[in-house]
PDB file of N, CA and C in Angstrom:
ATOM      1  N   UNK A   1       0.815  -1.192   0.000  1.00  0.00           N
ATOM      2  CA  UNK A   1       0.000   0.000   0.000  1.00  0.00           C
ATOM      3  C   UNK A   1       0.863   1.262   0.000  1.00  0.00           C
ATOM      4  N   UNK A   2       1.937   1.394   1.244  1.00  0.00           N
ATOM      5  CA  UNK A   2       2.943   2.324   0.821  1.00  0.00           C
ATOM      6  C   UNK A   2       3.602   2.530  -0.249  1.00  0.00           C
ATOM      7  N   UNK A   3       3.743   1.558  -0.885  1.00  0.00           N
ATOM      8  CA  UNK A   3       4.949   1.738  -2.188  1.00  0.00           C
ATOM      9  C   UNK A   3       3.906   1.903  -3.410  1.00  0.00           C
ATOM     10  N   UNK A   4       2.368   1.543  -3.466  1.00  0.00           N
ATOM     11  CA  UNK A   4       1.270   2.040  -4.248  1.00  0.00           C
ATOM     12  C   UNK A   4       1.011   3.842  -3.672  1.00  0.00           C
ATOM     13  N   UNK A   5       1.262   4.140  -2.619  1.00  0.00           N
ATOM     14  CA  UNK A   5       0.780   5.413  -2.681  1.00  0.00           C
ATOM     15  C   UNK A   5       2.064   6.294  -2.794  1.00  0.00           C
ATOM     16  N   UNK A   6       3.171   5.684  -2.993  1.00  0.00           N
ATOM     17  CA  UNK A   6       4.612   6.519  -3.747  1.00  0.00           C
ATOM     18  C   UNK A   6       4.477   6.664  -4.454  1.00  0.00           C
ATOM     19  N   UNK A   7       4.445   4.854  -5.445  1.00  0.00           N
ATOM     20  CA  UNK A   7       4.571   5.153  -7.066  1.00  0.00           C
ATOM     21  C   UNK A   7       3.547   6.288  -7.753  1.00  0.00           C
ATOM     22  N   UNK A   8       2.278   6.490  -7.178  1.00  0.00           N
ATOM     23  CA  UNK A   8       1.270   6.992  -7.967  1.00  0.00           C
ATOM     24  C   UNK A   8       0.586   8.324  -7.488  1.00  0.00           C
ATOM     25  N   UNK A   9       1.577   8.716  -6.317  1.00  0.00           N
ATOM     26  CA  UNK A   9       1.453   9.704  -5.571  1.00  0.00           C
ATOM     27  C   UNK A   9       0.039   9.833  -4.873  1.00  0.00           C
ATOM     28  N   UNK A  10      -0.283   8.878  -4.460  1.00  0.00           N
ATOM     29  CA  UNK A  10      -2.112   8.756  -3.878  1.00  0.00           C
ATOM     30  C   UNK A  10      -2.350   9.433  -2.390  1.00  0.00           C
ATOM     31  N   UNK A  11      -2.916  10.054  -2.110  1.00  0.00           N
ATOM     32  CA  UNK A  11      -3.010  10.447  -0.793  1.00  0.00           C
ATOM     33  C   UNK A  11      -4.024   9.395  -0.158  1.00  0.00           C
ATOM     34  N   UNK A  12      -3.928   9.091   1.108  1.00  0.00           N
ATOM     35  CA  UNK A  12      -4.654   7.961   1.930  1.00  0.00           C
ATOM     36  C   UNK A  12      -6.111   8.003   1.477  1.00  0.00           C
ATOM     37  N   UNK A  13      -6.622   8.727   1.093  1.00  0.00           N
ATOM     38  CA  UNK A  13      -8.478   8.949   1.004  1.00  0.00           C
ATOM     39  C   UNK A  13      -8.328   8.246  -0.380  1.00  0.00           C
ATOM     40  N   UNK A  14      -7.344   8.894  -1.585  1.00  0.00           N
ATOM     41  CA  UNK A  14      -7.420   8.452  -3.157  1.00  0.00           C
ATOM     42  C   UNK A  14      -7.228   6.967  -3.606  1.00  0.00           C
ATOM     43  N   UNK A  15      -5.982   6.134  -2.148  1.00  0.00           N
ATOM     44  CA  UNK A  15      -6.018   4.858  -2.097  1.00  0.00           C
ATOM     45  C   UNK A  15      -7.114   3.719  -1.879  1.00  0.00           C
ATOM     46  N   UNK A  16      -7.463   4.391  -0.891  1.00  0.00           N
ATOM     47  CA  UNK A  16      -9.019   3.566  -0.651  1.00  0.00           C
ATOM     48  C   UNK A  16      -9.873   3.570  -1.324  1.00  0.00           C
ATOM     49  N   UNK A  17     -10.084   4.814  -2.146  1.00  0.00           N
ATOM     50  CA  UNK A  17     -10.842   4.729  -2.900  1.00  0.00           C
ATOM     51  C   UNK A  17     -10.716   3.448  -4.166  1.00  0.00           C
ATOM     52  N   UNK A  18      -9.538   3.826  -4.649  1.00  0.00           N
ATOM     53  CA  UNK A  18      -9.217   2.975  -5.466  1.00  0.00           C
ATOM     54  C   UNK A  18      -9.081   1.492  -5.423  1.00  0.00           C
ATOM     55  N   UNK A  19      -9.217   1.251  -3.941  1.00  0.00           N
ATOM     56  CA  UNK A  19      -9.090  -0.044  -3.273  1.00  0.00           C
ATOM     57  C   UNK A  19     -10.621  -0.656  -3.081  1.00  0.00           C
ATOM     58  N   UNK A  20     -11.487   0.104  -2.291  1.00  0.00           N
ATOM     59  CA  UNK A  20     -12.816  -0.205  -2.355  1.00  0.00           C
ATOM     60  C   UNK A  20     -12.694  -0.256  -0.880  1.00  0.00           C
ATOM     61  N   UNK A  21     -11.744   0.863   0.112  1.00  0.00           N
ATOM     62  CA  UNK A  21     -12.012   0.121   1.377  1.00  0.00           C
ATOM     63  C   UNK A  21     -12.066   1.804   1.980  1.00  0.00           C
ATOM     64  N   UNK A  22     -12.235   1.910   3.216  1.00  0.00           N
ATOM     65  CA  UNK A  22     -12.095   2.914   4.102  1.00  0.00           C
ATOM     66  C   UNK A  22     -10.534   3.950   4.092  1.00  0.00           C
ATOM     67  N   UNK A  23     -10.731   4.610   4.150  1.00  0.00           N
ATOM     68  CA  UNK A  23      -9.586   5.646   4.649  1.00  0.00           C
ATOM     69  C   UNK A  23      -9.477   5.091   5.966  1.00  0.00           C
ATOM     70  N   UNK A  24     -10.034   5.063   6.466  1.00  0.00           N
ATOM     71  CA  UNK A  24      -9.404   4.482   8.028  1.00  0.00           C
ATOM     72  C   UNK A  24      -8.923   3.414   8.197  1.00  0.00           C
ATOM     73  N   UNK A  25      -9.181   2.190   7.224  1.00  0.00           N
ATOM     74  CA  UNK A  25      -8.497   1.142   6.947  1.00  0.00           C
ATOM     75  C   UNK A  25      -7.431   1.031   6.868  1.00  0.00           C
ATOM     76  N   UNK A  26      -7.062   1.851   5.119  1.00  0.00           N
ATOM     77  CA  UNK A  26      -5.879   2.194   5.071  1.00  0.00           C
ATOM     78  C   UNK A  26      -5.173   2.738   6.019  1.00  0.00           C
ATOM     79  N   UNK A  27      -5.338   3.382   7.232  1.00  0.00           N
ATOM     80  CA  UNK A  27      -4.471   3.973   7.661  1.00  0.00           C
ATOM     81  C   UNK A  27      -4.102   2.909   8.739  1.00  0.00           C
ATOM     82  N   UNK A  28      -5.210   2.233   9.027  1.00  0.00           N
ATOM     83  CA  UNK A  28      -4.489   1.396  10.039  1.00  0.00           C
ATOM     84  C   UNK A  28      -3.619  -0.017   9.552  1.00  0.00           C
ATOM     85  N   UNK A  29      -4.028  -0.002   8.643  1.00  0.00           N
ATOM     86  CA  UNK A  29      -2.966  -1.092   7.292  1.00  0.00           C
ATOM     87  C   UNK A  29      -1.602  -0.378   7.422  1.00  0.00           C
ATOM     88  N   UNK A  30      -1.304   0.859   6.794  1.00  0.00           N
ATOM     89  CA  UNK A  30       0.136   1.621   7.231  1.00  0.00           C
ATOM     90  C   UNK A  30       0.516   1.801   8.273  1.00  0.00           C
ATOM     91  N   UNK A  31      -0.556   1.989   9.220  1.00  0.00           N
ATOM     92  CA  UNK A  31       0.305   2.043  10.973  1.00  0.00           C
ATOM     93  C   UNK A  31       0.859   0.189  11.184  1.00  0.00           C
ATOM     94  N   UNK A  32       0.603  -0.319  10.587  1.00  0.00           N
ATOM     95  CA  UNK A  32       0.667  -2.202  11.184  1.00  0.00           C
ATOM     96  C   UNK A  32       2.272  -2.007  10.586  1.00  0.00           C
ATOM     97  N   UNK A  33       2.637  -1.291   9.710  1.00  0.00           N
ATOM     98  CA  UNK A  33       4.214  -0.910   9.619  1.00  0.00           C
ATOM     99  C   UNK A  33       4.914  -0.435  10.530  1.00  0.00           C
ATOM    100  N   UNK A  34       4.299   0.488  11.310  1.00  0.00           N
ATOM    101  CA  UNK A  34       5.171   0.843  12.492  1.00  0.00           C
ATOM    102  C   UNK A  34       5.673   0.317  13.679  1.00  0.00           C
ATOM    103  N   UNK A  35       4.825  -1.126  13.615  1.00  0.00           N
ATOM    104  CA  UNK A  35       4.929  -2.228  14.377  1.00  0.00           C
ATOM    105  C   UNK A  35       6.580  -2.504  14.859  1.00  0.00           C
ATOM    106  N   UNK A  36       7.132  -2.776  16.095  1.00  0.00           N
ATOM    107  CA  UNK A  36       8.464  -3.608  16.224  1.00  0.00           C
ATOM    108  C   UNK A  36       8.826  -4.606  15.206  1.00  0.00           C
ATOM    109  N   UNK A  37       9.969  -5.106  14.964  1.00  0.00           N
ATOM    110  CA  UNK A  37       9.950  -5.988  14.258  1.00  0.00           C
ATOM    111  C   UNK A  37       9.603  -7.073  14.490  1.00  0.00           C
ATOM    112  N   UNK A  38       9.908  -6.912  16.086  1.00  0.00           N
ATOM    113  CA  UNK A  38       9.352  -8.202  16.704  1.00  0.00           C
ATOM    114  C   UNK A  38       8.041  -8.958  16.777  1.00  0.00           C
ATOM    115  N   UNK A  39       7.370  -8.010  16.853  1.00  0.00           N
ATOM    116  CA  UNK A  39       5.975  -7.762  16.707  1.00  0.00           C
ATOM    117  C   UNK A  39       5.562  -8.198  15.357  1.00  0.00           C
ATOM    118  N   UNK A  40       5.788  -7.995  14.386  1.00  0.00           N
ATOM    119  CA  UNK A  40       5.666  -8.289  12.916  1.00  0.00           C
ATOM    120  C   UNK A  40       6.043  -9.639  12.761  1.00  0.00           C
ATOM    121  N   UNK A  41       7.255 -10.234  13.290  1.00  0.00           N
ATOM    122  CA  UNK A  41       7.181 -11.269  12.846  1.00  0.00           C
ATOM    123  C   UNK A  41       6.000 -12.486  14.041  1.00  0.00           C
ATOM    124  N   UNK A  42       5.794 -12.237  15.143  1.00  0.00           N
ATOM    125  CA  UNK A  42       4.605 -12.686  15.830  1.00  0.00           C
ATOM    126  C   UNK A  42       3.725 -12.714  15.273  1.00  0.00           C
ATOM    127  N   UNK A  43       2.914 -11.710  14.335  1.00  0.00           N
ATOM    128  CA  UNK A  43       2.019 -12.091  14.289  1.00  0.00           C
ATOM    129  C   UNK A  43       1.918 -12.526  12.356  1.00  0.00           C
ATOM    130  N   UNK A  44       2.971 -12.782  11.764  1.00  0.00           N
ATOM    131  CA  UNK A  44       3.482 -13.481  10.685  1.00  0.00           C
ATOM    132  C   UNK A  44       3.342 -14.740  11.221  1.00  0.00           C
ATOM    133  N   UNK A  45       3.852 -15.231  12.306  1.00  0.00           N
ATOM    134  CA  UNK A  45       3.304 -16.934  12.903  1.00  0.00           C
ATOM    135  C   UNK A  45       1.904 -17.591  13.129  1.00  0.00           C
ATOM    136  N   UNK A  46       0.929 -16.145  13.345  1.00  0.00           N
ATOM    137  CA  UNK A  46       0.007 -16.526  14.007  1.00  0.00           C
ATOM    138  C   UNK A  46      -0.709 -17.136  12.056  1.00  0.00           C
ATOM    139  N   UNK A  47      -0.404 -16.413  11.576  1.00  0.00           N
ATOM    140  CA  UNK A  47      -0.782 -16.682   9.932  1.00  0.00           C
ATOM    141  C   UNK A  47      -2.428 -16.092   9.920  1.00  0.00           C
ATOM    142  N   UNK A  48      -2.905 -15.930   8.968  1.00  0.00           N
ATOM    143  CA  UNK A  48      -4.032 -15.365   8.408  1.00  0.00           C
ATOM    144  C   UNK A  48      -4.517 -15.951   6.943  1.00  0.00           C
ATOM    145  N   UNK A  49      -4.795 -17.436   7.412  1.00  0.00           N
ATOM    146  CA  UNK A  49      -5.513 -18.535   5.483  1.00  0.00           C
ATOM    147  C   UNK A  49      -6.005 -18.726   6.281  1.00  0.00           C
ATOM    148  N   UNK A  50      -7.107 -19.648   5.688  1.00  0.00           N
ATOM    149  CA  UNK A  50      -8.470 -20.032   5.801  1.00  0.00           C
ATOM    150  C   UNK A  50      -8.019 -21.830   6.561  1.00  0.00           C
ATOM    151  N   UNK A  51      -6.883 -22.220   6.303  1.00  0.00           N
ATOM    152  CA  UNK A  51      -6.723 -23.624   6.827  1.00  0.00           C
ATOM    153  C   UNK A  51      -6.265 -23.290   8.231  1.00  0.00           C
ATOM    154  N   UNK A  52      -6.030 -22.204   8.844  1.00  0.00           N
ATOM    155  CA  UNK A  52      -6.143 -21.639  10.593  1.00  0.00           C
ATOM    156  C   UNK A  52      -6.799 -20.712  10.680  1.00  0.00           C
ATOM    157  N   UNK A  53      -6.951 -20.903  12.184  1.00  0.00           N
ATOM    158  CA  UNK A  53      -7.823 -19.699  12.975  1.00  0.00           C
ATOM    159  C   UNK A  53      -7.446 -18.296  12.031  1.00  0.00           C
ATOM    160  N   UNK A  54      -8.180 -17.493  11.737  1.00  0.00           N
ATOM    161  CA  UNK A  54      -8.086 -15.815  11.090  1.00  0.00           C
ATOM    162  C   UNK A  54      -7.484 -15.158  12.578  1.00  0.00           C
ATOM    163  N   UNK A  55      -5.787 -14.512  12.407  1.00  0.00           N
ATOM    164  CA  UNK A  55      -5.641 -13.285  13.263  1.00  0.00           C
ATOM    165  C   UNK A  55      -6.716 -12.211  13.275  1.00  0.00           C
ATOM    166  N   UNK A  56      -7.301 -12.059  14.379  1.00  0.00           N
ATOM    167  CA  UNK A  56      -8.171 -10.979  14.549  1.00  0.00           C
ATOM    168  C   UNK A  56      -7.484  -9.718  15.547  1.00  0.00           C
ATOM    169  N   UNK A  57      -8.238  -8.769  15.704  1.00  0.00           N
ATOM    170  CA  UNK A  57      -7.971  -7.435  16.446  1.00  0.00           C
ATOM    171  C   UNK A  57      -8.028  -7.888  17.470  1.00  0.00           C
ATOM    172  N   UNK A  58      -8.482  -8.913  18.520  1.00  0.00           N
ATOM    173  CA  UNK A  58      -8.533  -9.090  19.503  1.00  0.00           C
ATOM    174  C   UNK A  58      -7.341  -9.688  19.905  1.00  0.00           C
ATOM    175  N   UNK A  59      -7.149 -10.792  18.805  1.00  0.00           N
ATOM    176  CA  UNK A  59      -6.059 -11.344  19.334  1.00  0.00           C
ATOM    177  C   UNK A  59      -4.955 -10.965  19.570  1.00  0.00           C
ATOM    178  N   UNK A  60      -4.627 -10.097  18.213  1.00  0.00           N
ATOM    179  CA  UNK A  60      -3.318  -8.912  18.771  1.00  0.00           C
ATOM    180  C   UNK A  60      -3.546  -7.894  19.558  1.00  0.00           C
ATOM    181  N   UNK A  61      -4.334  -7.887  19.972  1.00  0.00           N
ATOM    182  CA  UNK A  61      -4.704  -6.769  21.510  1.00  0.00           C
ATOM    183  C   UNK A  61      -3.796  -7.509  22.783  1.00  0.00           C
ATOM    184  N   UNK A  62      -4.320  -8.702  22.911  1.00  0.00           N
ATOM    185  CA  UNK A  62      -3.260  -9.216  23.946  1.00  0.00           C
ATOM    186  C   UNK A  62      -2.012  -9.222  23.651  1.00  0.00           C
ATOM    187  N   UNK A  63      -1.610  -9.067  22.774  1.00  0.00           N
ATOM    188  CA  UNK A  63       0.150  -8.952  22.677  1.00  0.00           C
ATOM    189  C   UNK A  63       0.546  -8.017  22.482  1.00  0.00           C
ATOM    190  N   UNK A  64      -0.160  -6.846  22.250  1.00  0.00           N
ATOM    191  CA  UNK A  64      -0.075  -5.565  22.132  1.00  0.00           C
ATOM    192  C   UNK A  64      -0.045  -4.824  23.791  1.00  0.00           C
ATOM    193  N   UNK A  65      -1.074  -4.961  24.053  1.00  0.00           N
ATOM    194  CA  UNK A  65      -1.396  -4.727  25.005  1.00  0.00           C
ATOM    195  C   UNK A  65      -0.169  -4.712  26.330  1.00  0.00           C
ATOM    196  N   UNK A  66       0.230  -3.581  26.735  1.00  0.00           N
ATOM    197  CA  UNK A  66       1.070  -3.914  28.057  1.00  0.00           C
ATOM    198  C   UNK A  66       2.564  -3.614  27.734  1.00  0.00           C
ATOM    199  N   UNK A  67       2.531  -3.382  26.265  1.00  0.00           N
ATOM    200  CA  UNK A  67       4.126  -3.556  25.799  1.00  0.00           C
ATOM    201  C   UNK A  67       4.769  -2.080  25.363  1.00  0.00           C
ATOM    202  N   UNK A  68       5.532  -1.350  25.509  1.00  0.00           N
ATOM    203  CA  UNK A  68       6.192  -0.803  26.103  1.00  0.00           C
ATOM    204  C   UNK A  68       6.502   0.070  24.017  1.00  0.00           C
ATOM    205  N   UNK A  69       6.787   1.217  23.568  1.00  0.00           N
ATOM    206  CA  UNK A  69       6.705   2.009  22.569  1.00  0.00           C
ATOM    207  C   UNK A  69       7.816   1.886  22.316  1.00  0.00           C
ATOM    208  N   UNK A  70       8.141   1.791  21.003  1.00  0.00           N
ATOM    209  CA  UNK A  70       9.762   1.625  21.330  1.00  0.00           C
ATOM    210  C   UNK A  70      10.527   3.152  20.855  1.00  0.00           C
TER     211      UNK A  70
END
């Protein structure tokens, strides 16, 4: 999504649009970048296909939750 709203110079509202989703989506799609790395790769384990449980918002709330800004 970042490197779509470089190449084509999109501002967050023009992406979504073009996407079919929320501006607020998008933005919280680009904040999931600001994530630790550590953090990123956690919840890369937890996986998100249809042959396991779907990572949800809740679930990364508990691992979120309590942990310290870096």
């Amino acid at each position: 999504m970042k490197l779509e709203m470089e190449l084509n110079d999109l501002s967050k509202a023009q992406l979504a649009r073009k996407l079919g989703i929320s501006r607020a989506r998008v933005t919280q799609m680009l904040n999931l970048l600001k994530l630790p790395e550590e953090l990123i790769e956690e919840v890369e384990r937890m996986g998100d296909y249809w042959g396991r449980r779907v990572v949800t918002e809740r679930m990364l709330r508990k691992n979120v939750h309590g942990r310290k800004k870096p």
